[in-house]
N, C-alpha and C. Protein backbone atom coordinates (compact mmCIF):
# COMPACT_ATOMS: atom_id res chain seq x y z
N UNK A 1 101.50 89.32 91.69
CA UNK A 1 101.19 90.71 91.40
C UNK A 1 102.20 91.23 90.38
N UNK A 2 101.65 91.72 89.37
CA UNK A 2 102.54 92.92 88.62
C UNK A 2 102.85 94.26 89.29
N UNK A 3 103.77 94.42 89.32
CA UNK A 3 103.48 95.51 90.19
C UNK A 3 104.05 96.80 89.59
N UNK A 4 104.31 96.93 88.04
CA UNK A 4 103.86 97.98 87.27
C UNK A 4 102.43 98.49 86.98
N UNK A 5 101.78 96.58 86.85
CA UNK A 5 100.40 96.97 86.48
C UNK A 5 99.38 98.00 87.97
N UNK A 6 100.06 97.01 88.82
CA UNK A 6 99.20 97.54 90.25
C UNK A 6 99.87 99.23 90.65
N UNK A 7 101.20 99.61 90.19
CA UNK A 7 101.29 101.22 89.94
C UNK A 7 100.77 101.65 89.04
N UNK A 8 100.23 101.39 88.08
CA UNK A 8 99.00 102.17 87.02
C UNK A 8 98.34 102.01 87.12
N UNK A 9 97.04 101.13 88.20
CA UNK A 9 96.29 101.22 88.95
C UNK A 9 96.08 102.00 90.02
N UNK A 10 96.50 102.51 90.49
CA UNK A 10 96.64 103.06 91.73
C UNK A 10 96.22 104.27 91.11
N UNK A 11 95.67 104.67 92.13
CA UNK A 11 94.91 106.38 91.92
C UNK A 11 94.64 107.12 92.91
N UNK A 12 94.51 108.14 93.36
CA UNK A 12 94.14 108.99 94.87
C UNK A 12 92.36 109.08 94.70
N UNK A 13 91.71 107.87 94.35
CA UNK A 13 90.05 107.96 94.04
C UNK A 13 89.93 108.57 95.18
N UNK A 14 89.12 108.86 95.27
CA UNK A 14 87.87 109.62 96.92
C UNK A 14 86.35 109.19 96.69
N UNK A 15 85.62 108.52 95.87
CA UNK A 15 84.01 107.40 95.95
C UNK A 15 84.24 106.86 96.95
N UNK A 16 84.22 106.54 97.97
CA UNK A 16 84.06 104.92 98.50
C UNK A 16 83.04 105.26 98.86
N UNK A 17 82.90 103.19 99.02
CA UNK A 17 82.01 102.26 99.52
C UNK A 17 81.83 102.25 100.80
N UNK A 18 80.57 102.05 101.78
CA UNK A 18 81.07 102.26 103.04
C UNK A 18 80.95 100.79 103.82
N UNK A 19 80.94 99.98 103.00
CA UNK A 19 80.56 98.09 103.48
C UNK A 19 82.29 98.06 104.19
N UNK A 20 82.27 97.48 105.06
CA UNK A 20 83.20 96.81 105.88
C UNK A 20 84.58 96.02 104.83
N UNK A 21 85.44 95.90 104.97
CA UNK A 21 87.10 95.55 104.71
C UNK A 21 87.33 94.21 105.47
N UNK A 22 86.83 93.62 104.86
CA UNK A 22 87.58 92.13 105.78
C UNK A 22 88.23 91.77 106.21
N UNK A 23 88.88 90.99 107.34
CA UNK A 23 89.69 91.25 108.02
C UNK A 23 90.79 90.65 107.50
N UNK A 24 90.76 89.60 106.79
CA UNK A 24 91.81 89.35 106.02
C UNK A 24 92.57 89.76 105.18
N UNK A 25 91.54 90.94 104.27
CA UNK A 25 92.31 91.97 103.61
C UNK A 25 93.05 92.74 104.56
N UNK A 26 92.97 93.45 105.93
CA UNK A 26 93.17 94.26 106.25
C UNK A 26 94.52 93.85 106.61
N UNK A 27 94.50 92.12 107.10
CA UNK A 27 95.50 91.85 107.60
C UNK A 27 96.75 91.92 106.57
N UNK A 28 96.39 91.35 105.15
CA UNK A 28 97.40 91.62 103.97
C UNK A 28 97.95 92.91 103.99
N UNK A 29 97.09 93.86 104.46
CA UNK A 29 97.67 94.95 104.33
C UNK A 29 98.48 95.58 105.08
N UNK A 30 98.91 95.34 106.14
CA UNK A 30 99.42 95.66 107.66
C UNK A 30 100.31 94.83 107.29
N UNK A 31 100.85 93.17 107.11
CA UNK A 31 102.09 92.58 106.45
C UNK A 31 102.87 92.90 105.28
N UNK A 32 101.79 93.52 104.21
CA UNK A 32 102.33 94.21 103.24
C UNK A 32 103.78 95.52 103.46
N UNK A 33 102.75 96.48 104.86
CA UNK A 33 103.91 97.16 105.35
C UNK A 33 104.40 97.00 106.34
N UNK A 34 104.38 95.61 106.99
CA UNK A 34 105.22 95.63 108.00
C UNK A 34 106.52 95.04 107.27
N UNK A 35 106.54 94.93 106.23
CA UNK A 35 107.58 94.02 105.39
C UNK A 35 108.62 94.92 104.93
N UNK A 36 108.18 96.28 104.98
CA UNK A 36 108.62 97.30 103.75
C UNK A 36 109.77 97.47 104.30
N UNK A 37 111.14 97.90 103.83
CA UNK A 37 112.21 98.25 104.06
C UNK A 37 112.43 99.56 104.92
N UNK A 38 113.36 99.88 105.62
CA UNK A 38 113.52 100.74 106.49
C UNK A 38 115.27 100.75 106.90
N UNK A 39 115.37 102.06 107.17
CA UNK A 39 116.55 101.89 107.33
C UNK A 39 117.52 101.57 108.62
N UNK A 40 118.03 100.68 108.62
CA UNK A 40 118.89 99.37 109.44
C UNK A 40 117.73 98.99 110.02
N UNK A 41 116.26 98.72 109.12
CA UNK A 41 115.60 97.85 109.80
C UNK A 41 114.50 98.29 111.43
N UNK A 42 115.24 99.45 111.13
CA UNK A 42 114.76 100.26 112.42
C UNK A 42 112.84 100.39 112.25
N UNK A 43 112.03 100.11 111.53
CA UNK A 43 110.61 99.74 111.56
C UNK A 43 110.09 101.13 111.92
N UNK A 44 110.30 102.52 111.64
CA UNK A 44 109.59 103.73 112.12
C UNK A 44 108.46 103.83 112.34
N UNK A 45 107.69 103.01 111.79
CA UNK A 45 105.60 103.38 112.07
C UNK A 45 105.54 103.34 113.02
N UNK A 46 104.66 103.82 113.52
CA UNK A 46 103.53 102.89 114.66
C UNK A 46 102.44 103.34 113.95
N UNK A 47 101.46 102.60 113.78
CA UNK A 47 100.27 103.07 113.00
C UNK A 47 98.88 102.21 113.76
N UNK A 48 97.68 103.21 113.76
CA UNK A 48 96.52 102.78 114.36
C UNK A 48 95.81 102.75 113.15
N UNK A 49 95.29 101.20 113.48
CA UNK A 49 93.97 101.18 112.47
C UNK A 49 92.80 101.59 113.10
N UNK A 50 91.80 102.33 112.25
CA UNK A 50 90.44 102.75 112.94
C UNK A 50 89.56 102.76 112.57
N UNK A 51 88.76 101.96 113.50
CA UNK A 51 87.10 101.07 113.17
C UNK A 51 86.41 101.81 113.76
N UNK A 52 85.01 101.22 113.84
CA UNK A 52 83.79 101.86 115.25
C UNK A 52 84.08 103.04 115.65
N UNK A 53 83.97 103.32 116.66
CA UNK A 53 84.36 104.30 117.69
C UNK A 53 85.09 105.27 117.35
N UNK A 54 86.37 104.54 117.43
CA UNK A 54 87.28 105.21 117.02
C UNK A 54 87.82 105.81 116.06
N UNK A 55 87.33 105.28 114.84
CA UNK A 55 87.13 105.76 113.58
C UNK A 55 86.16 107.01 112.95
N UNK A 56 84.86 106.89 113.71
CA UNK A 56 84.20 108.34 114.10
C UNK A 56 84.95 109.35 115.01
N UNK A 57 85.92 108.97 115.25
CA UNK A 57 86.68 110.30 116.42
C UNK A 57 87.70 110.65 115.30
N UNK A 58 88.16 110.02 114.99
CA UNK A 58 89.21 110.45 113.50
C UNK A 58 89.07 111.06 112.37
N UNK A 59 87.81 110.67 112.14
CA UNK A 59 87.03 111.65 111.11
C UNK A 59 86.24 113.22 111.71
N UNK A 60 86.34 113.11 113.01
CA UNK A 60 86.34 114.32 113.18
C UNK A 60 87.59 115.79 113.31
N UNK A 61 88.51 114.79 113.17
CA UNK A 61 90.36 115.48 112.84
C UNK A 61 90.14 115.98 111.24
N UNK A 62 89.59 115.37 110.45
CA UNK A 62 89.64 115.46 108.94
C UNK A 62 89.21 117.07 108.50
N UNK A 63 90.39 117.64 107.62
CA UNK A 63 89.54 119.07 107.35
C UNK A 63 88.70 118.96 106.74
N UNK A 64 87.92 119.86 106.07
CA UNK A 64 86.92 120.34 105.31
C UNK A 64 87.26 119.62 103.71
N UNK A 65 87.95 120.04 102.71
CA UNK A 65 88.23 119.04 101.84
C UNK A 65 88.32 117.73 101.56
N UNK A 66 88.49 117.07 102.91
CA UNK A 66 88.36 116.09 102.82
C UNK A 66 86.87 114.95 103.27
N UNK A 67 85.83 116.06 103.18
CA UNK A 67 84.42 115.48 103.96
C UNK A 67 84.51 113.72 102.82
N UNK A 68 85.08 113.66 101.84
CA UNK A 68 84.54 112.53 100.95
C UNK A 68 85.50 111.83 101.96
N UNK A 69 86.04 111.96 102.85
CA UNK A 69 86.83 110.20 103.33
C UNK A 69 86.07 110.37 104.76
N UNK A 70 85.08 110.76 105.22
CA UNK A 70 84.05 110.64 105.93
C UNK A 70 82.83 109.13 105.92
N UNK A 71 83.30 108.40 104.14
CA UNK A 71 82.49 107.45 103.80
C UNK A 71 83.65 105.91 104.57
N UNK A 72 84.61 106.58 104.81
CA UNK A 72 85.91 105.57 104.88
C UNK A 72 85.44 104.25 105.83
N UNK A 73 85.24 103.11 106.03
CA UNK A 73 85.25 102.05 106.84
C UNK A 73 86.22 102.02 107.86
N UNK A 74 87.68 102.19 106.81
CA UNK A 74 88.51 102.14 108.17
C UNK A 74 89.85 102.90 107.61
N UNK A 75 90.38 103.90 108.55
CA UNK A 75 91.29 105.34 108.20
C UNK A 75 92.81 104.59 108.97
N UNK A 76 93.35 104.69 108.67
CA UNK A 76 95.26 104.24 109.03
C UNK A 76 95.33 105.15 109.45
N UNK A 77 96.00 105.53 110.76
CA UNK A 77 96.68 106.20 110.85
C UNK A 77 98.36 106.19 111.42
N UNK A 78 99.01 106.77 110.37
CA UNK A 78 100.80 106.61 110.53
C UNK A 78 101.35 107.39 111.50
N UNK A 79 101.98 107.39 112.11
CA UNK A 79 103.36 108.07 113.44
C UNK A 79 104.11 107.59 113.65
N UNK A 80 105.43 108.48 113.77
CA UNK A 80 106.69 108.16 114.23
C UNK A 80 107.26 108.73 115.08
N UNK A 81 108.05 108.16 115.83
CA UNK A 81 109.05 108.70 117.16
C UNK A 81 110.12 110.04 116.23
N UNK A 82 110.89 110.80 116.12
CA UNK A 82 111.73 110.96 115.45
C UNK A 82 113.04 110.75 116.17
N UNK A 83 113.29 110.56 117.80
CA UNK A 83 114.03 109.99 118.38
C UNK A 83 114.82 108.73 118.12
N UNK A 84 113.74 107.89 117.54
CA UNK A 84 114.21 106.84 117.02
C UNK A 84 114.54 106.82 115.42
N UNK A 85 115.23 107.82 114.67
CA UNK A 85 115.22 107.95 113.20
C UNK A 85 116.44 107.50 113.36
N UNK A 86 116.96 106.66 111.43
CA UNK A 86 118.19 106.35 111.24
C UNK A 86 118.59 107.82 111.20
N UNK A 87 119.20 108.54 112.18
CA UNK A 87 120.19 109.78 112.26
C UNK A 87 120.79 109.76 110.92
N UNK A 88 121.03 111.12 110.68
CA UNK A 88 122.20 111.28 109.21
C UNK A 88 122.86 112.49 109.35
N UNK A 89 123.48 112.80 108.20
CA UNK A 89 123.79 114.28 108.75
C UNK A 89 123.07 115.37 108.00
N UNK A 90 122.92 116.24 107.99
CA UNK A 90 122.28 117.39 107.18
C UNK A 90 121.14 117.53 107.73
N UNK A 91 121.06 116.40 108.57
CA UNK A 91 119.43 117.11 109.94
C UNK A 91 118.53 116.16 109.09
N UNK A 92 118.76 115.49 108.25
CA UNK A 92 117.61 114.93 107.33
C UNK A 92 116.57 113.74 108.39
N UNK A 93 115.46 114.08 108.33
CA UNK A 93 114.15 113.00 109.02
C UNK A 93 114.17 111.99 108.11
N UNK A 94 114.81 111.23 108.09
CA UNK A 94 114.73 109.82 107.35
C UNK A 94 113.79 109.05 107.73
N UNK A 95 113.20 109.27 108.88
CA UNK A 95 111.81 108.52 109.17
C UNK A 95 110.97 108.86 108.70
N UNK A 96 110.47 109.50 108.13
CA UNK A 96 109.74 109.84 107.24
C UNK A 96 109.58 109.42 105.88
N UNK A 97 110.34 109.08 105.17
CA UNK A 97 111.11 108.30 104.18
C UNK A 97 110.79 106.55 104.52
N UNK A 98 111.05 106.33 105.67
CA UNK A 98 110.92 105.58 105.87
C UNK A 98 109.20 104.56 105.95
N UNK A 99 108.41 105.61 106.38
CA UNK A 99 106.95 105.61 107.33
C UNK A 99 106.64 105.79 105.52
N UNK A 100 107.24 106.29 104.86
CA UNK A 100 106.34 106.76 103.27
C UNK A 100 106.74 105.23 102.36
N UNK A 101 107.76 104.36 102.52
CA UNK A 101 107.76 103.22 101.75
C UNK A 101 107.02 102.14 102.56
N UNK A 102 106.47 102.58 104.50
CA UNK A 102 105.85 101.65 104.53
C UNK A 102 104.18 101.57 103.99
N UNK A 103 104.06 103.10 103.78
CA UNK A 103 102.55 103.35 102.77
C UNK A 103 102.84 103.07 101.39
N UNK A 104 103.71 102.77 101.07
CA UNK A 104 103.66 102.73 99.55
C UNK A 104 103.35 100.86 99.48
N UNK A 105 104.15 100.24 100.49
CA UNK A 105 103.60 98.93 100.59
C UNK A 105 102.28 98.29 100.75
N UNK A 106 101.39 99.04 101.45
CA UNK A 106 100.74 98.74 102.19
C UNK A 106 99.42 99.67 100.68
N UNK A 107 99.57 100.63 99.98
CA UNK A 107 98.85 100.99 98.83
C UNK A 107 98.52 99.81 98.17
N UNK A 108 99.97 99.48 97.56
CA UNK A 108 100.25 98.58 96.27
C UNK A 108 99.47 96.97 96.94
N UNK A 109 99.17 96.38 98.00
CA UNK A 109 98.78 95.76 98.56
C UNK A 109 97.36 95.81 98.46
N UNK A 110 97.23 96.52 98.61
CA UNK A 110 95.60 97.49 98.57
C UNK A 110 95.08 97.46 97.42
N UNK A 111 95.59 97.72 96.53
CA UNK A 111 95.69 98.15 94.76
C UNK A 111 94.87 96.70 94.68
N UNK A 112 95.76 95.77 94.87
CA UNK A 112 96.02 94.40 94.54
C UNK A 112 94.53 93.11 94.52
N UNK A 113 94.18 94.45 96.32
CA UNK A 113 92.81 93.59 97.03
C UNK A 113 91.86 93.93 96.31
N UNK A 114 91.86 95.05 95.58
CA UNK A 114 90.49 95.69 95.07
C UNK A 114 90.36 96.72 95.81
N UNK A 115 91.22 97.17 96.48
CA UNK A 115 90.68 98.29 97.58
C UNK A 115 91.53 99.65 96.67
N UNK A 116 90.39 100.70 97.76
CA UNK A 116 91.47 102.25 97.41
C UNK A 116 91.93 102.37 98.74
N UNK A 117 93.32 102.82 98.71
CA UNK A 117 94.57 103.43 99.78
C UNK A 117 94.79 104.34 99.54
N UNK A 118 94.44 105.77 100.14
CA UNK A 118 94.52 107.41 99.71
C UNK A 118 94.81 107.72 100.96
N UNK A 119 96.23 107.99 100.79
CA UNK A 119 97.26 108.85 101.89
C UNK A 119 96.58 110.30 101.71
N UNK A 120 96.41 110.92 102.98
CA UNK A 120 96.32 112.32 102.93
C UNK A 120 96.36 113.56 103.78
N UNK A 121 96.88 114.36 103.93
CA UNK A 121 97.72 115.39 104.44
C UNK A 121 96.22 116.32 105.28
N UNK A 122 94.97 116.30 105.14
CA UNK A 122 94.36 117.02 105.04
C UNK A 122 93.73 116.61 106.23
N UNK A 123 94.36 116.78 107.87
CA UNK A 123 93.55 116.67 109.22
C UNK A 123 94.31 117.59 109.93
N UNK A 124 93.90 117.32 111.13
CA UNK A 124 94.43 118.02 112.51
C UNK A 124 95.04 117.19 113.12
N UNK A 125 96.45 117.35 113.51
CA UNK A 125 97.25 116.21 113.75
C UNK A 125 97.34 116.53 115.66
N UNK A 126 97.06 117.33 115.78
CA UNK A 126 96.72 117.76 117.37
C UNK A 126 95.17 117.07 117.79
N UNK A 127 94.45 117.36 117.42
CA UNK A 127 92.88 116.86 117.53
C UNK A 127 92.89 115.03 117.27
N UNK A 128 93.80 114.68 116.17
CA UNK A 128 94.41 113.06 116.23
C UNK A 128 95.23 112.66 117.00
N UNK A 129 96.17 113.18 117.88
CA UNK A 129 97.01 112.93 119.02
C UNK A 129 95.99 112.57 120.27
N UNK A 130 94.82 113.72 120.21
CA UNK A 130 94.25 113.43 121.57
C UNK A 130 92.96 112.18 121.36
N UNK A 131 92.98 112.07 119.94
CA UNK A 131 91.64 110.77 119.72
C UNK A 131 91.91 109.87 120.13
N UNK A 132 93.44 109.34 119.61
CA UNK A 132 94.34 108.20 119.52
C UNK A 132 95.08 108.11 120.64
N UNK A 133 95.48 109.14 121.58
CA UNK A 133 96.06 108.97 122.73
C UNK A 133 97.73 109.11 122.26
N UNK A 134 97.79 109.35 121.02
CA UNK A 134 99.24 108.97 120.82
C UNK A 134 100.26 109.65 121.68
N UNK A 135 101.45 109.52 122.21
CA UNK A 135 102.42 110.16 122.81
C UNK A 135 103.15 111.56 122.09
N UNK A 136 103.33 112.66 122.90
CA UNK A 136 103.74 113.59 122.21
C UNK A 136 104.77 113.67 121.65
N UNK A 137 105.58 112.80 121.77
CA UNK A 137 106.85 112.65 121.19
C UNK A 137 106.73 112.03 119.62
N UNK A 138 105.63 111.68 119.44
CA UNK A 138 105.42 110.78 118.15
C UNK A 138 104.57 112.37 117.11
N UNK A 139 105.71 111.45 115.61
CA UNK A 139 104.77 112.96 114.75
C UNK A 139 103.84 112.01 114.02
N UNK A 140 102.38 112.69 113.83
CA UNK A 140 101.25 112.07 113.37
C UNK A 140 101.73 112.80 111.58
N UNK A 141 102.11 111.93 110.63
CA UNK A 141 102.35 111.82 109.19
C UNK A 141 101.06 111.85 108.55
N UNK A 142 100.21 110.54 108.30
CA UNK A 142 99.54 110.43 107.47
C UNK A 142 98.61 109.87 107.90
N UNK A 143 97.62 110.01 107.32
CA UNK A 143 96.03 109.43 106.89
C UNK A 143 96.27 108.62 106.00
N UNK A 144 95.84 106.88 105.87
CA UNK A 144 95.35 106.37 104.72
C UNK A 144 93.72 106.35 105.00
N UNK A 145 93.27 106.24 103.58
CA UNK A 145 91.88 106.22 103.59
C UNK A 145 91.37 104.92 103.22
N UNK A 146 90.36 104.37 103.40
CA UNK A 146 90.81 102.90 102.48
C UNK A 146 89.56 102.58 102.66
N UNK A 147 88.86 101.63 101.72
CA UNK A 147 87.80 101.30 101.33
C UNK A 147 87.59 100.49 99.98
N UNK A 148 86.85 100.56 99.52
CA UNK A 148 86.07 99.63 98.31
C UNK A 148 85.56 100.90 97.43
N UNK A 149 86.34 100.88 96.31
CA UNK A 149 85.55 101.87 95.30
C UNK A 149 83.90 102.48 95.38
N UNK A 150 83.61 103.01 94.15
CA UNK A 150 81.99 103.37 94.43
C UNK A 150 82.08 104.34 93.16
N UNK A 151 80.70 104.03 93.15
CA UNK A 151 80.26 105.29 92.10
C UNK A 151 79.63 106.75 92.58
N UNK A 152 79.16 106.60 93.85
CA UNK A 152 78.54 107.67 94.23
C UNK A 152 79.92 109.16 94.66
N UNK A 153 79.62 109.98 93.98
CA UNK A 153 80.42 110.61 93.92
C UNK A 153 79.95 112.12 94.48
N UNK A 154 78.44 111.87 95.35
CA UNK A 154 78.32 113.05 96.12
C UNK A 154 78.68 114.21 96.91
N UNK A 155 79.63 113.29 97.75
CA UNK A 155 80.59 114.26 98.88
C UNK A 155 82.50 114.93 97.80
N UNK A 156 81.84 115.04 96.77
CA UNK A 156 83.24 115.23 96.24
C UNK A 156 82.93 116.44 95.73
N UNK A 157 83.60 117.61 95.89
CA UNK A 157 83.81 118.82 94.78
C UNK A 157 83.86 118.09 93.51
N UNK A 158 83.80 119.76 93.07
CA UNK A 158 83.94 119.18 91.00
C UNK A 158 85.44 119.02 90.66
N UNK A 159 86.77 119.77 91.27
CA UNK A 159 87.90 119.02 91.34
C UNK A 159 88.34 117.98 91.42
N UNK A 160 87.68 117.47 92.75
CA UNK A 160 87.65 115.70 92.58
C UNK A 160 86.84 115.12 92.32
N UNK A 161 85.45 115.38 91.42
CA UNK A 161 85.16 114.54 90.61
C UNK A 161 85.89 114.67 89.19
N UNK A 162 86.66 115.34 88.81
CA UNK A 162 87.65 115.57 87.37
C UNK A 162 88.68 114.47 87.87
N UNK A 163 89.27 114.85 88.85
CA UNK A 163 90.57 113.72 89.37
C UNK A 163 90.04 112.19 89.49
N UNK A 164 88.58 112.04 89.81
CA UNK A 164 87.90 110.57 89.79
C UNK A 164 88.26 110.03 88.52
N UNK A 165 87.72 110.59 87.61
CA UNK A 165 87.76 110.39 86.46
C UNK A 165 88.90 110.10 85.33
N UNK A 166 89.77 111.03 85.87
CA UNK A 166 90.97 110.84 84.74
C UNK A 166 92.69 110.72 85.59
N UNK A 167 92.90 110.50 85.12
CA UNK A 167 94.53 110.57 85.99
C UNK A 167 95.44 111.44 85.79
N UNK A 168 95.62 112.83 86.59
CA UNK A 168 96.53 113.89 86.29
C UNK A 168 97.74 113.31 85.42
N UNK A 169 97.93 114.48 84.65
CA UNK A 169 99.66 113.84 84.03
C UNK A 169 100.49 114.23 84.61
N UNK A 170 101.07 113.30 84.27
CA UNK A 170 102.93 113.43 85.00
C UNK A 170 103.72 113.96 84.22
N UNK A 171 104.68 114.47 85.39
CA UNK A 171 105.74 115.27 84.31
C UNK A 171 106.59 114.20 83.63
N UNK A 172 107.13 114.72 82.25
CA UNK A 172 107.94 113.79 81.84
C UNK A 172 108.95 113.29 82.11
N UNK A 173 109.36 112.23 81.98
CA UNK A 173 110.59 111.97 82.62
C UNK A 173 112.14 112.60 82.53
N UNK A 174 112.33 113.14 81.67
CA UNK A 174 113.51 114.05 81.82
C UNK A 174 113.21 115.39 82.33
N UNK A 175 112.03 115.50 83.01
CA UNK A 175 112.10 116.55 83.86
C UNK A 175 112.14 116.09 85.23
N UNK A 176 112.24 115.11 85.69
CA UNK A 176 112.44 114.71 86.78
C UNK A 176 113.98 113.71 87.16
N UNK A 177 113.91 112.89 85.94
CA UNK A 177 114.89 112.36 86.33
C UNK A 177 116.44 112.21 85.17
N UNK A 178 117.71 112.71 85.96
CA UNK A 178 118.59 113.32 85.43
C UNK A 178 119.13 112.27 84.87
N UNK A 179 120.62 112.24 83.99
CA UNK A 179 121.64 111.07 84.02
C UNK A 179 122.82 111.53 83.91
N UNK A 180 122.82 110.85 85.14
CA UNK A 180 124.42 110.75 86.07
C UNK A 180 124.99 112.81 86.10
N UNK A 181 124.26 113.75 85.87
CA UNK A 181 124.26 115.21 86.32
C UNK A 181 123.38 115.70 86.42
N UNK A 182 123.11 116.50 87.52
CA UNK A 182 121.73 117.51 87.82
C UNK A 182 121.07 117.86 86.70
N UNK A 183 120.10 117.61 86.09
CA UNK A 183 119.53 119.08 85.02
C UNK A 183 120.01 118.24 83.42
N UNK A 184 120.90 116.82 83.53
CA UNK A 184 121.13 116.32 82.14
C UNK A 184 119.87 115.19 82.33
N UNK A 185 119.01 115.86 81.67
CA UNK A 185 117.26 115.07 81.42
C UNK A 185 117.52 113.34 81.05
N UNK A 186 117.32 112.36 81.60
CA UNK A 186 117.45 110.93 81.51
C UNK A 186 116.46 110.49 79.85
N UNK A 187 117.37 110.25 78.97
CA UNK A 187 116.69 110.02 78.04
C UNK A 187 116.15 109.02 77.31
């Protein structure tokens, strides 16, 4: 894998396909992030994959914006203990940080298969606690969405059919990233 090329691939599409994910892909993808770095190793996910059943109960957590991952085969879902976070000081949730490089693994993996991996913020994380059974102590993070591209682009607003289409720009890089002082633009 290139894995510049497979980050300029990568896109937040919302088409999918609704044909089944093989299980072999799926499995690449679950080693992809069980691999991902974490801090002292401490492994923060716990994540449910969701098929059948259960996967229709999850999509009923999904808000309204998100009716296009309603086509999804099979939805990830990420949680973490925060009990168990590498502690720091300044109060910082490093598990979180953590649970986000094991989606970034587990994307770029995805990228790789032919598949789309679209993390997204847009459910009921109470209404997913009680689908999934998860423990209350665990915080429900993220949605991946994941599937096989598509052209049908029905269930999408006209926002995300513009975002289908083209790839927002990014800010430039000396607006994001400094050298060696806050605010001195990396040139």
């Amino acid at each position: 894998m290139d894995v510049i090329d497979a980050v300029h691939r990568r896109r937040a599409l919302r088409a999918l396909d609704t044909r089944t994910i093989e299980e072999e892909k799926i499995r690449k993808m679950v080693e992809a992030m069980r691999l991902a770095p974490s801090c002292n190793n401490n492994q923060p996910w716990r994540v449910v994959l969701c098929t059948g059943e259960t996967l229709e109960k999850v999509k009923e957590c999904l808000d309204k914006g998100n009716a296009w991952a309603t086509r999804a085969p099979l939805i990830i879902v990420v949680s973490a203990r925060p009990s168990e976070d590498c502690r720091q000081n300044e109060g910082r949730d490093y598990y979180q940080f953590g649970c986000g490089l094991g989606v970034a693994h587990l994307i770029l993996q995805a990228i790789e298969l032919g598949l789309i991996a679209h993390p997204i913020s847009g459910f009921n994380p109470v209404k997913t606690r009680a689908a999934l059974d998860i423990p209350a102590d665990y915080v429900v993070i993220t949605y991946v969405i994941c599937g096989y591209p598509s052209d049908d682009e029905s269930l999408l607003s006209d926002w995300q059919k513009e975002r289908q289409r083209a790839r927002p720009e990014r800010r430039p890089i000396g607006d994001v990233f400094y050298s060696n002082h806050w605010g001195e633009p990396l040139q």
